[in-house]
Protein backbone atom coordinates (compact mmCIF):
# COMPACT_ATOMS: atom_id res chain seq x y z
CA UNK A 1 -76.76 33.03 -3.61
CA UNK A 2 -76.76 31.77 -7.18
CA UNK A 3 -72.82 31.53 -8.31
CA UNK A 4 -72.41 32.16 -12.22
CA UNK A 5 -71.91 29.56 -14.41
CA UNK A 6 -68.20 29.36 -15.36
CA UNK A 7 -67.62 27.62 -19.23
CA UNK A 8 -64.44 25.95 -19.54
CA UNK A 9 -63.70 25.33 -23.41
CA UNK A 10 -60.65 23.37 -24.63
CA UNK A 11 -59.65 22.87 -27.90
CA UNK A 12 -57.95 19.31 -28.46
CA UNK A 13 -56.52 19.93 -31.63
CA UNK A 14 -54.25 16.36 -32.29
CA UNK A 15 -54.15 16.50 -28.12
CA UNK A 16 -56.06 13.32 -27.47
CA UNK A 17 -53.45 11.95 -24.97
CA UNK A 18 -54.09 14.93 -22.77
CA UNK A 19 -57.65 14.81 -23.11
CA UNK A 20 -58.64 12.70 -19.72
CA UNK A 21 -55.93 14.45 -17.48
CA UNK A 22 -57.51 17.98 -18.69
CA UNK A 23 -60.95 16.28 -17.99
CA UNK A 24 -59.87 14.68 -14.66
CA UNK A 25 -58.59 18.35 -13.99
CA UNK A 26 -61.98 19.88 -14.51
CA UNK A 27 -64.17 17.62 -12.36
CA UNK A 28 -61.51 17.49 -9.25
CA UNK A 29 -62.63 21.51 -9.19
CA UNK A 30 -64.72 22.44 -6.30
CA UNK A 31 -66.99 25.02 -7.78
CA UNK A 32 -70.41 23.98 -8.63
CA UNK A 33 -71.35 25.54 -11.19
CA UNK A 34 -69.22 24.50 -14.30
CA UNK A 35 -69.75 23.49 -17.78
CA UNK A 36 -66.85 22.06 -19.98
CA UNK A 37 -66.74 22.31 -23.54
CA UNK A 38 -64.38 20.31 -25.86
CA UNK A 39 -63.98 21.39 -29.05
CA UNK A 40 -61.82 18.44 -31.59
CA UNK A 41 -61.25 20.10 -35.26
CA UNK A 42 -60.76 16.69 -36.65
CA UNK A 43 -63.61 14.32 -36.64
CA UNK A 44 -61.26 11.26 -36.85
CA UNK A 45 -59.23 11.57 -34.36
CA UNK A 46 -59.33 9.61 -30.93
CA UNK A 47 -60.49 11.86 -28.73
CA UNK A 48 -63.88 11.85 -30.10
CA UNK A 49 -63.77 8.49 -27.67
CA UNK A 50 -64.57 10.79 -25.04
């Protein structure tokens, strides 16, 4: 049985210090088919280090 792809999409708006518990978060999940999306409206900002 194919499972559906499930999109996660976070925006991180000025939120870099929550960034790698939100990603740490994602990948503990036990469903296989996931994709995460990370959308950062300021192309400056830290968590473009990610």
């Amino acid at each position: 049985m194919i499972l559906p792809r499930i999109f996660i999409i976070t925006p991180s708006f000025n939120q870099a210090e929550f960034l790698e518990e939100c990603i740490d978060s994602i990948l503990s999940q036990n469903y296989p088919n996931l994709e995460f999306v990370n959308k950062d409206g300021i192309l400056n900002y830290p968590s473009r280090a990610f």
